[in-house]
N, C-alpha and C. Protein backbone atom coordinates (compact mmCIF):
# COMPACT_ATOMS: atom_id res chain seq x y z
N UNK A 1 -2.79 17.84 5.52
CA UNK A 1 -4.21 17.57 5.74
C UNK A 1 -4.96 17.74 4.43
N UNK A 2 -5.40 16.76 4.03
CA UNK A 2 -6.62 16.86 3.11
C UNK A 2 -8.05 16.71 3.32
N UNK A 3 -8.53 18.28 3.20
CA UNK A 3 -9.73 18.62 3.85
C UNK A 3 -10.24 18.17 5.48
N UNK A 4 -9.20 18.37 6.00
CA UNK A 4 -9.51 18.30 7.29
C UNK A 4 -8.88 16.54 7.59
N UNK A 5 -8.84 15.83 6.99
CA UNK A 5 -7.86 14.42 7.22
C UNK A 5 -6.44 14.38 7.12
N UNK A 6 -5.90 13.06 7.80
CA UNK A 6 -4.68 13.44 8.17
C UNK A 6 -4.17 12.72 6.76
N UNK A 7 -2.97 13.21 5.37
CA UNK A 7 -2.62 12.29 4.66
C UNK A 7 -1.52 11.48 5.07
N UNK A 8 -0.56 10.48 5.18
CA UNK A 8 0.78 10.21 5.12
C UNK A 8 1.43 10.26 3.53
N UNK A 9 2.75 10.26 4.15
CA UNK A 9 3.31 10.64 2.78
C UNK A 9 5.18 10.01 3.27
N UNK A 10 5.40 9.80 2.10
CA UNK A 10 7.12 10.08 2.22
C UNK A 10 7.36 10.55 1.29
N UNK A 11 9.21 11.43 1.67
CA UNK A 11 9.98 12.62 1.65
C UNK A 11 10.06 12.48 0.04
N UNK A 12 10.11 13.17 -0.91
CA UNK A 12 10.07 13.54 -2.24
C UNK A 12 8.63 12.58 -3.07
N UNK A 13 7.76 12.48 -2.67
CA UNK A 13 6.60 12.00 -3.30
C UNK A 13 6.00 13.29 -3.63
N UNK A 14 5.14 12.82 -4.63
CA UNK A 14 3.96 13.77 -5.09
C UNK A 14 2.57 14.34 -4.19
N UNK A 15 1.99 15.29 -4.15
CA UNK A 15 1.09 15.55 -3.67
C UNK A 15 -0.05 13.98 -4.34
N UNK A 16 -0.15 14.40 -5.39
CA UNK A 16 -1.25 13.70 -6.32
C UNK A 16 -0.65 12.15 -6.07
N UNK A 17 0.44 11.89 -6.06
CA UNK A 17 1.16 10.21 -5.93
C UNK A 17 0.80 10.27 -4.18
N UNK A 18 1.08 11.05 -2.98
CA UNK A 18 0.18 10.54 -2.14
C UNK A 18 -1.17 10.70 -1.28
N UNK A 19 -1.98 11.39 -2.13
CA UNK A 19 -3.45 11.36 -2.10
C UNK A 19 -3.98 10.40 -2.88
N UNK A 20 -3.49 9.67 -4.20
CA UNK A 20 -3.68 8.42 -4.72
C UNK A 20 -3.78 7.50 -3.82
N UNK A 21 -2.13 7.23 -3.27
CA UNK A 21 -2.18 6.44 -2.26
C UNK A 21 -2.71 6.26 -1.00
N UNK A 22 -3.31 7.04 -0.75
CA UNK A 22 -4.60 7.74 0.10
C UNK A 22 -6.11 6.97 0.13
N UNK A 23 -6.23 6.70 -1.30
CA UNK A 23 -7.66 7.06 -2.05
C UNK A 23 -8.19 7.98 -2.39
N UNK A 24 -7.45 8.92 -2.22
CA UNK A 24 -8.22 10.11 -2.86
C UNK A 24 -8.28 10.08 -4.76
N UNK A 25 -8.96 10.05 -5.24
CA UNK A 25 -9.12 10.26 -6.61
C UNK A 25 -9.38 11.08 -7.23
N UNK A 26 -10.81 12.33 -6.76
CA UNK A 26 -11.63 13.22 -7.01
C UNK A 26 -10.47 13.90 -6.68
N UNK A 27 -9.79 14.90 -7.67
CA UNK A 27 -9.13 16.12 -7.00
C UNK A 27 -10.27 17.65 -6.95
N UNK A 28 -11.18 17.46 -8.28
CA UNK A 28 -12.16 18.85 -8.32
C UNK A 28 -13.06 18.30 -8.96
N UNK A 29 -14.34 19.76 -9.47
CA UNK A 29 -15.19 19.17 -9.88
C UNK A 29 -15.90 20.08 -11.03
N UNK A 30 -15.86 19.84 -12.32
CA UNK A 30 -16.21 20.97 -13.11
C UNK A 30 -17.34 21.58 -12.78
N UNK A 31 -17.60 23.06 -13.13
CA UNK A 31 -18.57 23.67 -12.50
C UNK A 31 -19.46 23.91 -13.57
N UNK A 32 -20.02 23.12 -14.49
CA UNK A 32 -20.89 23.00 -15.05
C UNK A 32 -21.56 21.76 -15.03
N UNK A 33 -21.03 21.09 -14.75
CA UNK A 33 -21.63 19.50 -15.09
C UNK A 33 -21.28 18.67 -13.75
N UNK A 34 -20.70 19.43 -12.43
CA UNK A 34 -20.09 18.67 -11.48
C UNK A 34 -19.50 17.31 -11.43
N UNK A 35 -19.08 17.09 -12.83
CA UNK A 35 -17.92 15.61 -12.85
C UNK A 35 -16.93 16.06 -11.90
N UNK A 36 -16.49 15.47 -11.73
CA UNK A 36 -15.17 14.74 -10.64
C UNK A 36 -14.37 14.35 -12.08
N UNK A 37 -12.81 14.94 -11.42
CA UNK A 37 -11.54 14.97 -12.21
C UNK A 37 -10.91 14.55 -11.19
N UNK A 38 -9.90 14.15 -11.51
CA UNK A 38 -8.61 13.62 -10.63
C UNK A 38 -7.48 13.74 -12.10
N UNK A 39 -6.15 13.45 -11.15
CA UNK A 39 -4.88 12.77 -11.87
C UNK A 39 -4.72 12.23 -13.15
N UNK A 40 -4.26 12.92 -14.39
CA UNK A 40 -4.42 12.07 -15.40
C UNK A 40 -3.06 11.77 -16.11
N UNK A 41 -2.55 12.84 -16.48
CA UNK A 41 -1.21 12.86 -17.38
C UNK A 41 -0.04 12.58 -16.21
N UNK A 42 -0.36 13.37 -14.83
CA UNK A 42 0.58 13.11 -14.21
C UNK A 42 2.12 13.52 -14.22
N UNK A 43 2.08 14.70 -15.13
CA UNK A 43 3.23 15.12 -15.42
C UNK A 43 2.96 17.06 -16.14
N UNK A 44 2.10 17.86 -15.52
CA UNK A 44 1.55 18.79 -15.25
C UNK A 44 0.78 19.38 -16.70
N UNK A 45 1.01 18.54 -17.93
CA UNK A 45 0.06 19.14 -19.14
C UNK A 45 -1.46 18.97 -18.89
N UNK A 46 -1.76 18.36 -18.11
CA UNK A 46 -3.54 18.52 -18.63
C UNK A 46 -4.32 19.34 -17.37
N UNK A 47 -3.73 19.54 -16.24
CA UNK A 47 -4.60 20.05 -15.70
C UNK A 47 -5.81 19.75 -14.67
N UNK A 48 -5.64 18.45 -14.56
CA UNK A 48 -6.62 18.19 -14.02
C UNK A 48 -6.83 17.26 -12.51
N UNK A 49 -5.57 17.84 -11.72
CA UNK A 49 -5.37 17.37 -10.55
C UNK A 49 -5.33 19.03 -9.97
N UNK A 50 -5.82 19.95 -10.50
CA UNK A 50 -5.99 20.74 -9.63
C UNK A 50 -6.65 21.06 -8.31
N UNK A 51 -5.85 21.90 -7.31
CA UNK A 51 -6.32 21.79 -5.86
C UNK A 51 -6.15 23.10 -5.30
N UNK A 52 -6.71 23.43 -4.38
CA UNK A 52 -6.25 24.37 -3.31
C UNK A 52 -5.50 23.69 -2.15
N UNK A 53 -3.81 24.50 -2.32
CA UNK A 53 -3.09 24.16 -1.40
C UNK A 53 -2.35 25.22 -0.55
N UNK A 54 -2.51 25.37 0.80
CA UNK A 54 -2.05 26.23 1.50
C UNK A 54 -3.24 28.06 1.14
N UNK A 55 -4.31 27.93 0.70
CA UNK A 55 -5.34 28.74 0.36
C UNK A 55 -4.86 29.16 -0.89
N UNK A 56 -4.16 28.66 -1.94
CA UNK A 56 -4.14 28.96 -3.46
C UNK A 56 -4.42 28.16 -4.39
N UNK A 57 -5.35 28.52 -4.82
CA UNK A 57 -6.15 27.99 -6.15
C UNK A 57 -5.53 27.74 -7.26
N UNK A 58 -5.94 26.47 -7.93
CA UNK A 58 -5.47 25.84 -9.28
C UNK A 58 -3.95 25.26 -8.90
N UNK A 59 -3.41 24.80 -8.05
CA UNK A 59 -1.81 24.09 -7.79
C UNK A 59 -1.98 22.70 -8.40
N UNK A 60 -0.95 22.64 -9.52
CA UNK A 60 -0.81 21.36 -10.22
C UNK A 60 -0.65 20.43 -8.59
N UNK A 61 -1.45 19.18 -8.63
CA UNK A 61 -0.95 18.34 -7.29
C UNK A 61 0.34 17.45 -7.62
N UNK A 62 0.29 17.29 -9.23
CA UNK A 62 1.23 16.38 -9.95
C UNK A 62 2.70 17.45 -9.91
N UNK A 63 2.54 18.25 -9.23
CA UNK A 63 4.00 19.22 -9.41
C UNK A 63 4.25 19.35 -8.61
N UNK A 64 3.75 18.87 -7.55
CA UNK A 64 3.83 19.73 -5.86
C UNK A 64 4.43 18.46 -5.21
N UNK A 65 5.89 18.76 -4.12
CA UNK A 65 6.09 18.13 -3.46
C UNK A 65 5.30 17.75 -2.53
N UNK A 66 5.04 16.96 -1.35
CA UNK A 66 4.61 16.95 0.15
C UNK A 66 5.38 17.67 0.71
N UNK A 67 4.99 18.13 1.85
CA UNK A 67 5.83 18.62 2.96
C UNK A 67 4.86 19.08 4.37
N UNK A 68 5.11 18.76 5.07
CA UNK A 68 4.08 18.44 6.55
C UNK A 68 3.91 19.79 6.69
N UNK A 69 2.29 20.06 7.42
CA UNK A 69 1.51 20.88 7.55
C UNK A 69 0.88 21.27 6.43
N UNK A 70 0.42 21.06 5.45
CA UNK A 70 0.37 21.35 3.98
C UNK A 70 -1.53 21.16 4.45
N UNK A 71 -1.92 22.60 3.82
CA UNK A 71 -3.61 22.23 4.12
C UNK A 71 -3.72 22.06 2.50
N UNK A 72 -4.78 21.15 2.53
CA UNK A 72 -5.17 20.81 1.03
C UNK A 72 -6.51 20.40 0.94
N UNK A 73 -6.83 21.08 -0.38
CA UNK A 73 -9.18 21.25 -0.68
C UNK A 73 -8.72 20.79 -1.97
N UNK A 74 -10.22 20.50 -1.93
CA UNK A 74 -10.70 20.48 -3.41
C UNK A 74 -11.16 21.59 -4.03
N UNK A 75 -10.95 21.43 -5.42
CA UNK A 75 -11.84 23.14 -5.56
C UNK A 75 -12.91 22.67 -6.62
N UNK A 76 -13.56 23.59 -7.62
CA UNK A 76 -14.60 23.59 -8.20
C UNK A 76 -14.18 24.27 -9.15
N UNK A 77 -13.73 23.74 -10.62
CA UNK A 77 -13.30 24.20 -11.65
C UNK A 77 -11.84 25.19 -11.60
N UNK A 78 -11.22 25.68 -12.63
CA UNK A 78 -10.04 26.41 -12.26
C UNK A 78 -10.53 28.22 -12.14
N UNK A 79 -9.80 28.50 -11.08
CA UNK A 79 -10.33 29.64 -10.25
C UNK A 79 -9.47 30.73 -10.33
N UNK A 80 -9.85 31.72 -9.61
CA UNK A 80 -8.55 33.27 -9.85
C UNK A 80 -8.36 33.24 -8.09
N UNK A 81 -7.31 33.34 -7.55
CA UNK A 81 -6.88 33.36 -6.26
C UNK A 81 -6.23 34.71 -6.16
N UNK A 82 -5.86 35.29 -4.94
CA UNK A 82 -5.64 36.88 -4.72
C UNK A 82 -4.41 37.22 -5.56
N UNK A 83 -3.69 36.12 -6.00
CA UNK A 83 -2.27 36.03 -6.50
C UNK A 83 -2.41 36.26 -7.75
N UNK A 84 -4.09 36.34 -8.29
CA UNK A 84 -3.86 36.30 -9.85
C UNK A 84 -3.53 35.38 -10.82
N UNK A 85 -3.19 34.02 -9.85
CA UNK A 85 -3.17 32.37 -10.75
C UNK A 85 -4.09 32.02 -11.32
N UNK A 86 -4.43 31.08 -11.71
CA UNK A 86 -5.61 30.35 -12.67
C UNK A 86 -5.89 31.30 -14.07
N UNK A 87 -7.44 30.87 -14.31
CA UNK A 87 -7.78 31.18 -15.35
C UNK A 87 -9.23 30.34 -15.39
């Protein structure tokens, strides 16, 4: 689910390859200037398909398999989650 919608997907695709295929584009949104980022490098150096997945903040989407039941947000710049990820 992305943000409450249902995504489809098949078995070894990308999070970010099927929310593309989705339409989804906007993955976050800097928190100074509220641009909208999505997908760029596609291969986890830049950063900027970050998401909240399964309630943890900053998950490359370009690194992340699918796999059903998967809750997925957008977030608002890169964040600190209880786990101590981001930055």
């Amino acid at each position: 689910m992305f943000e409450g919608r249902p995504i489809s997907f098949r078995p070894g695709e990308t999070l970010a390859g099927a929310l593309m295929v989705a339409g989804v584009v906007d993955f976050r949104q800097t928190p100074t200037s509220g641009t909208v980022r999505g997908p760029w490098c596609l291969m986890g150096i830049c950063y900027e398909c970050l998401l909240r997945i399964d309630g943890r903040d900053n998950q490359r989407a370009c690194m992340t398999d699918t796999r059903p039941g998967m809750t997925v947000e957008r977030q608002i710049g890169a964040r600190r989650d209880a786990a101590g990820d981001g930055g």
